[in-house]
C-alpha atoms as a PDB file:
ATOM      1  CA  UNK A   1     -12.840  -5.505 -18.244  1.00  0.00           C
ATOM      2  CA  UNK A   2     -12.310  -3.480 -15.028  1.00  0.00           C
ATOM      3  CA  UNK A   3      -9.986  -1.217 -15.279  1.00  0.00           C
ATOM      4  CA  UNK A   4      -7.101  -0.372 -12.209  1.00  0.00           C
ATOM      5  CA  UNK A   5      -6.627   2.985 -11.720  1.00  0.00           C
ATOM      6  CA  UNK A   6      -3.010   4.425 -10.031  1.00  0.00           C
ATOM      7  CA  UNK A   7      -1.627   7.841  -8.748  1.00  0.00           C
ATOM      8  CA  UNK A   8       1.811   8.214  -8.066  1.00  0.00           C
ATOM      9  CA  UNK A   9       3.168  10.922  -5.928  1.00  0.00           C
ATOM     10  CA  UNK A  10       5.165  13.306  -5.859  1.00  0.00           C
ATOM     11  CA  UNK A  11       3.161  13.989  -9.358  1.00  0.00           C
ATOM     12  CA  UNK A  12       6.565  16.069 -10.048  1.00  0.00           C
ATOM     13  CA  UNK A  13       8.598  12.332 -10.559  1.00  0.00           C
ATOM     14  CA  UNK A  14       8.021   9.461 -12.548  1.00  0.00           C
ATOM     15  CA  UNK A  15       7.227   6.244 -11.435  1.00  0.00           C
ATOM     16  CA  UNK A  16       9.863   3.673 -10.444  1.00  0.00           C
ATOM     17  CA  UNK A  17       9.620   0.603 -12.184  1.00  0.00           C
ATOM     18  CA  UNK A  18       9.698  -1.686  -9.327  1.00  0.00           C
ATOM     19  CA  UNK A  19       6.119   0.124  -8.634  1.00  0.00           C
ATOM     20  CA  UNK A  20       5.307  -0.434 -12.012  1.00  0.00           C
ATOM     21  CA  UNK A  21       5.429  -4.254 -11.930  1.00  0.00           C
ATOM     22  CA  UNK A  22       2.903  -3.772  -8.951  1.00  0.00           C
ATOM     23  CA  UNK A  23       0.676  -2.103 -10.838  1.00  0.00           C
ATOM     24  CA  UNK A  24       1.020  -4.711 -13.302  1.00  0.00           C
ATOM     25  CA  UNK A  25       0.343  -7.623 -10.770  1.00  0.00           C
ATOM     26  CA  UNK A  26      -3.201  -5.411  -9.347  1.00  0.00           C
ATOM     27  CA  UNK A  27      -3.896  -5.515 -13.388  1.00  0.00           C
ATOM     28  CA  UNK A  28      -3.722  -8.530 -14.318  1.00  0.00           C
ATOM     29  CA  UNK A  29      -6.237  -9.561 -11.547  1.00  0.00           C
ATOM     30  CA  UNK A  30      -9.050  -6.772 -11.853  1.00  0.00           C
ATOM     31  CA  UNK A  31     -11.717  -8.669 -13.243  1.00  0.00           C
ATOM     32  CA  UNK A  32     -11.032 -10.284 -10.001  1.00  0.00           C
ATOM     33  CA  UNK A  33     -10.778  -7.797  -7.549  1.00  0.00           C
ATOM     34  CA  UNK A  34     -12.802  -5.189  -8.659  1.00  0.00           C
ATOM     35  CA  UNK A  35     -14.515  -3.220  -6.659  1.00  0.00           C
ATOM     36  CA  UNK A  36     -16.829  -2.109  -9.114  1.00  0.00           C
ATOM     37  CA  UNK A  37     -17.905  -5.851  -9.556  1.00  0.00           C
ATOM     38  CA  UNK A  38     -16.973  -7.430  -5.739  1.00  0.00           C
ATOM     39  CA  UNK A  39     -17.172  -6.825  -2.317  1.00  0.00           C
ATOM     40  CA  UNK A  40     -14.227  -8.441  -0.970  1.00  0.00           C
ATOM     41  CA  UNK A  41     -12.153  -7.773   1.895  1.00  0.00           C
ATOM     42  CA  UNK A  42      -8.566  -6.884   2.306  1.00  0.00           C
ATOM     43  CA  UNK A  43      -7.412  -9.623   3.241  1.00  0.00           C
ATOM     44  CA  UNK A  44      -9.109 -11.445   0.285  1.00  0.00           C
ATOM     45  CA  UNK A  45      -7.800  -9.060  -2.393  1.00  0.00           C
ATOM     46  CA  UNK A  46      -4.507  -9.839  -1.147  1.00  0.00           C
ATOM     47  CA  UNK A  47      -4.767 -13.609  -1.199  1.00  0.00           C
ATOM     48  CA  UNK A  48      -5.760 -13.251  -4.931  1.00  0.00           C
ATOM     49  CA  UNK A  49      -2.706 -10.763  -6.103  1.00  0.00           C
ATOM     50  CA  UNK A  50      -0.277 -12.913  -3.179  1.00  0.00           C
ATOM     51  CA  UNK A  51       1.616 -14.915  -5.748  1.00  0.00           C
ATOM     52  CA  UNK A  52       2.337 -12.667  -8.127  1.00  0.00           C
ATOM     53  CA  UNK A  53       3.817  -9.890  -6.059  1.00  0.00           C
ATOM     54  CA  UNK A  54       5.824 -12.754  -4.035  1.00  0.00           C
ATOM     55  CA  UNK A  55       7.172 -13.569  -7.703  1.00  0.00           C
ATOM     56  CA  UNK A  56       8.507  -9.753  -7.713  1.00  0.00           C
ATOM     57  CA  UNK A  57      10.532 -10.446  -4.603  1.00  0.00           C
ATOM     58  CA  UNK A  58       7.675  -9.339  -2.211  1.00  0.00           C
ATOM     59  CA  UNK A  59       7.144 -10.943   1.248  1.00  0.00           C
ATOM     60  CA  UNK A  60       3.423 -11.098   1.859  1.00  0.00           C
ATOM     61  CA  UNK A  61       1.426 -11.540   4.794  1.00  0.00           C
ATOM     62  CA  UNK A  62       0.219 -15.211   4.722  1.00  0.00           C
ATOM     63  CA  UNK A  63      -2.062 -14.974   7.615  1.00  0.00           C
ATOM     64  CA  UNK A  64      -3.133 -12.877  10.658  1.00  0.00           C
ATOM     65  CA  UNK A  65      -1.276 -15.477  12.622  1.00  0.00           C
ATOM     66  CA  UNK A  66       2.083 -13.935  14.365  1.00  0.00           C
ATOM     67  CA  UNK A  67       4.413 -15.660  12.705  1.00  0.00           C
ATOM     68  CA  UNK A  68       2.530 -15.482   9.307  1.00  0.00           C
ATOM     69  CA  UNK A  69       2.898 -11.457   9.259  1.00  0.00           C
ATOM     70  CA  UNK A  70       5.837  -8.897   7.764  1.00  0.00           C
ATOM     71  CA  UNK A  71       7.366  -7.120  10.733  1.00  0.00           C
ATOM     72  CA  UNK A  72       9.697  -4.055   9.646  1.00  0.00           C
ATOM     73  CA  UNK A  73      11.476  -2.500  11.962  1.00  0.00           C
ATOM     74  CA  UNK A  74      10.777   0.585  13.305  1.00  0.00           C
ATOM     75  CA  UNK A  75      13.077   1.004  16.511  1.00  0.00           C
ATOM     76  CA  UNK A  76      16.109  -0.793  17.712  1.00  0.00           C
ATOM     77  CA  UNK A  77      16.772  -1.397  21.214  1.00  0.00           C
ATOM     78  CA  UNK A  78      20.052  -2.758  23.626  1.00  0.00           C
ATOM     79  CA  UNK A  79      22.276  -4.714  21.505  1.00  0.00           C
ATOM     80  CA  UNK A  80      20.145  -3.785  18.516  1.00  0.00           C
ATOM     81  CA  UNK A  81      17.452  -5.983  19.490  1.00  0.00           C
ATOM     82  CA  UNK A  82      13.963  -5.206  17.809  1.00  0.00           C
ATOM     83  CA  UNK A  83      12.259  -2.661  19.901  1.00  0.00           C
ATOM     84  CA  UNK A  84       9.390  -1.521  17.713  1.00  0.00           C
ATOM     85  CA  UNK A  85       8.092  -2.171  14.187  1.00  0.00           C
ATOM     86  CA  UNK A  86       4.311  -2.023  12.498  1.00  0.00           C
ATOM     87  CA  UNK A  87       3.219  -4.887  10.110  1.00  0.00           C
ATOM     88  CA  UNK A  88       2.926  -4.989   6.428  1.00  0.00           C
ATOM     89  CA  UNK A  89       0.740  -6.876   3.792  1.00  0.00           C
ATOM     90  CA  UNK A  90       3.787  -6.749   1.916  1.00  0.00           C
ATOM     91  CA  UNK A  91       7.000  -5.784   1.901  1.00  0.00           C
ATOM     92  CA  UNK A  92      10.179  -5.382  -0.271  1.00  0.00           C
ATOM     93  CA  UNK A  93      13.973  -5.178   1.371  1.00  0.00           C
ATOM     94  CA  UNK A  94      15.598  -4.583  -2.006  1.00  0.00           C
ATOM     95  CA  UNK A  95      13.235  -2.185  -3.373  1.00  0.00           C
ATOM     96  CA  UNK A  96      12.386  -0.906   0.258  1.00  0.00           C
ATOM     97  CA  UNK A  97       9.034  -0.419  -0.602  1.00  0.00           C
ATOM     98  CA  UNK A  98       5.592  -1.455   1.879  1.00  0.00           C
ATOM     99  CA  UNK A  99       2.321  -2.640   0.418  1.00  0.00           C
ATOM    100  CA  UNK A 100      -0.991  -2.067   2.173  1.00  0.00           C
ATOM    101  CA  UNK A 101      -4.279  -3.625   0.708  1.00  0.00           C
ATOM    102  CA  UNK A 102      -7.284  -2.008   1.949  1.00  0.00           C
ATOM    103  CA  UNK A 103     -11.141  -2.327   1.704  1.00  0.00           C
ATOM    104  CA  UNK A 104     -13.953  -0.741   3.545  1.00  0.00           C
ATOM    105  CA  UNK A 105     -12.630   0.984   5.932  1.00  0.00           C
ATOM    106  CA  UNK A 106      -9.458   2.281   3.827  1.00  0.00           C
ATOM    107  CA  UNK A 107     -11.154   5.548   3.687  1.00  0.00           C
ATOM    108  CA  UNK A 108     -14.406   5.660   5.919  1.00  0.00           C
ATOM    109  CA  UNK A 109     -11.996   4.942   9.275  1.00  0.00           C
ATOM    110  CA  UNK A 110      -8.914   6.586   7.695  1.00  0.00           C
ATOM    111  CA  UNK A 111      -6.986   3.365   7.842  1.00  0.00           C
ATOM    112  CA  UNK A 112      -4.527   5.186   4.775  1.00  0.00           C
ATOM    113  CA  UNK A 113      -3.634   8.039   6.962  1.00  0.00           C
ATOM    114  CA  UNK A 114      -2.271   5.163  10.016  1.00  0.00           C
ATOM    115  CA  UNK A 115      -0.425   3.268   6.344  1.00  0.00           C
ATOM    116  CA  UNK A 116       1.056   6.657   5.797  1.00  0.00           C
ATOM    117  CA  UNK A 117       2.406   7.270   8.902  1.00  0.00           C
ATOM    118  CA  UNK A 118       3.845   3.834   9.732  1.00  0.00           C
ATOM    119  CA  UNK A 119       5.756   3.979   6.167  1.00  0.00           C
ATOM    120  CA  UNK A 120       7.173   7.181   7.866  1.00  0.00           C
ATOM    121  CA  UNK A 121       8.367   5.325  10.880  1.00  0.00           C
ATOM    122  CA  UNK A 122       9.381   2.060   9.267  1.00  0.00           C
ATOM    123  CA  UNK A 123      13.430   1.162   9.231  1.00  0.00           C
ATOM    124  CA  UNK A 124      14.757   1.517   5.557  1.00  0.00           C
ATOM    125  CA  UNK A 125      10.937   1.950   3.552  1.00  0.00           C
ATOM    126  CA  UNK A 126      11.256   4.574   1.103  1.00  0.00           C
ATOM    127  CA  UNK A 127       8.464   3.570  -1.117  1.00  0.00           C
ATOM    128  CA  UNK A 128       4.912   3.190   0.357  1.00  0.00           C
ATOM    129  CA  UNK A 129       1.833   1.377  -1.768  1.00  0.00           C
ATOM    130  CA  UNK A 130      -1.597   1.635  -0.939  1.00  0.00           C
ATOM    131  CA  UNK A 131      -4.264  -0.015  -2.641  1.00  0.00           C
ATOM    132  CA  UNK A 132      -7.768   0.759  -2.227  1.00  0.00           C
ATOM    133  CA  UNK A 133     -11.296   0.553  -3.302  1.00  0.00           C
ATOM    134  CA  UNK A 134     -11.902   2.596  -5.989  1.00  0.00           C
ATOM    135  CA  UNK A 135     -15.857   2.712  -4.668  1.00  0.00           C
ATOM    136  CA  UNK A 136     -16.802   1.430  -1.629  1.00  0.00           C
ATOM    137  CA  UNK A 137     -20.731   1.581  -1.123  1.00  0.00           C
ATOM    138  CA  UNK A 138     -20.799   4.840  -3.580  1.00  0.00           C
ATOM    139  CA  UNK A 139     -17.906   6.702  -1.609  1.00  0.00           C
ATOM    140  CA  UNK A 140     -15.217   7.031  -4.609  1.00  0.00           C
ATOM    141  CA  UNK A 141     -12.762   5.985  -1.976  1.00  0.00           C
ATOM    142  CA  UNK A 142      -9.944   5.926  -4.479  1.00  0.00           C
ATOM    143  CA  UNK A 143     -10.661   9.633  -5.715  1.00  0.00           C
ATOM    144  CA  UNK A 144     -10.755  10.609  -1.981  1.00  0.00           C
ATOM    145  CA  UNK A 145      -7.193   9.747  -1.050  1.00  0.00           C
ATOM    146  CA  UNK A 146      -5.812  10.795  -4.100  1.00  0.00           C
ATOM    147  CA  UNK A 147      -7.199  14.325  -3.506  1.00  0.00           C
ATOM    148  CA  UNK A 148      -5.457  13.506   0.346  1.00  0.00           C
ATOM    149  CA  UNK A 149      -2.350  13.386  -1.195  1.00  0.00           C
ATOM    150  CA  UNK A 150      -2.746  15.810  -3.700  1.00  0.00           C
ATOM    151  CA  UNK A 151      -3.569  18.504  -0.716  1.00  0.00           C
ATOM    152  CA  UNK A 152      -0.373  16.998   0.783  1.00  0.00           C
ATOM    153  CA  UNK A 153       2.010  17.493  -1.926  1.00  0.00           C
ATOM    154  CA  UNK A 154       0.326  21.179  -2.997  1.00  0.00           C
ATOM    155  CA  UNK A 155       0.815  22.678   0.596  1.00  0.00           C
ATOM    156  CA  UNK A 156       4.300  22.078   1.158  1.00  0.00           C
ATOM    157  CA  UNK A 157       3.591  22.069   4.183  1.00  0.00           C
ATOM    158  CA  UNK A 158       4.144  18.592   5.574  1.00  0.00           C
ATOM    159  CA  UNK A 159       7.524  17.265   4.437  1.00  0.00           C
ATOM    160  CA  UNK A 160       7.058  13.306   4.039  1.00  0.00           C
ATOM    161  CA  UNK A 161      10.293  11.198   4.204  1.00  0.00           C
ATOM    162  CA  UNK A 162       9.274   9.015   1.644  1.00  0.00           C
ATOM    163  CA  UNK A 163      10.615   8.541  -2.038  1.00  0.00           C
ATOM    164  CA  UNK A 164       7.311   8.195  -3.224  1.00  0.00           C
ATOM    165  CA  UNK A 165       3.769   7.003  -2.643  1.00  0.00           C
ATOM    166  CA  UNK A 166       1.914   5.111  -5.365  1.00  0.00           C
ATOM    167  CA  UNK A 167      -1.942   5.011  -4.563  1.00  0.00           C
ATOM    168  CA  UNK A 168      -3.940   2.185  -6.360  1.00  0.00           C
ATOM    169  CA  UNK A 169      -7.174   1.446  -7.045  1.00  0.00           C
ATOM    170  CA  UNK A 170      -8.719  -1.566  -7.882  1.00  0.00           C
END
């Protein structure tokens, strides 16, 4: 069995358990999405664990078609018409938590880093989930944003406004 492996941050809190059921859904399917065993894109790792979060009250991207994708809002405009927002593979209004699913280039392009600061910008998010590859062609992608995070935290130098990040790897 493969087994998922999760960080949550601050290190300082506990996890919620909203987060906990989605580690739970990224569990039950790692003999599936493994990245020890598979080589699948993001967008196929999230149509396999889909159902399951949308059964824990998450809206998930459907498709890279326009009207398939989670907008949040990220600025307002006249009569509080939608100015700005970033999409989300998933996304939670009562929880107020984002998902991101990433693959290859999660770490190699620094795709986490553009999650992070999105989550920042995003209306109302005060939880952000990213789920990566724990190894992606022998880079242990999942030990190199946890050690991101961990130098984030440790400085005190960068003050996020998010709750808390959970970092998963699958």
């Amino acid at each position: 069995m493969s087994e998922i492996q999760w960080q949550f941050f601050p290190k300082s809190k506990i996890i919620p358990n909203h987060l906990k059921e989605v580690v739970e859904v990224f569990e039950i399917y790692s003999n599936e999405i493994s990245s020890d065993l598979y080589t699948y894109s993001s967008n196929e790792v999230l149509e396999k664990v889909a159902l399951s979060l949308e059964k824990i009250n998450y809206k998930v991207e459907k498709s890279k078609k326009s009207n398939d994708k989670i907008k949040v809002p990220v600025l307002f405009g006249p009569n509080g018409r939608l100015e700005k927002y970033f999409d989300a593979d998933g996304y939670s209004e009562k929880s107020k938590t984002v998902i991101e699913v990433e693959a290859g280039r999660g770490v190699t392009n620094y795709q986490f880093l553009k999650d992070l600061f999105q989550a920042c910008m995003m209306h109302e998010v005060d939880f952000l989930v990213i789920a990566v590859r724990k190894t992606y062609k022998k880079s242990p992608d999942f030990k190199k944003v946890i050690t991101f995070f961990d130098t984030i935290y440790a400085s005190g130098r960068l003050r996020l406004p998010l709750e808390g990040i959970l970092i998963i790897g699958y």
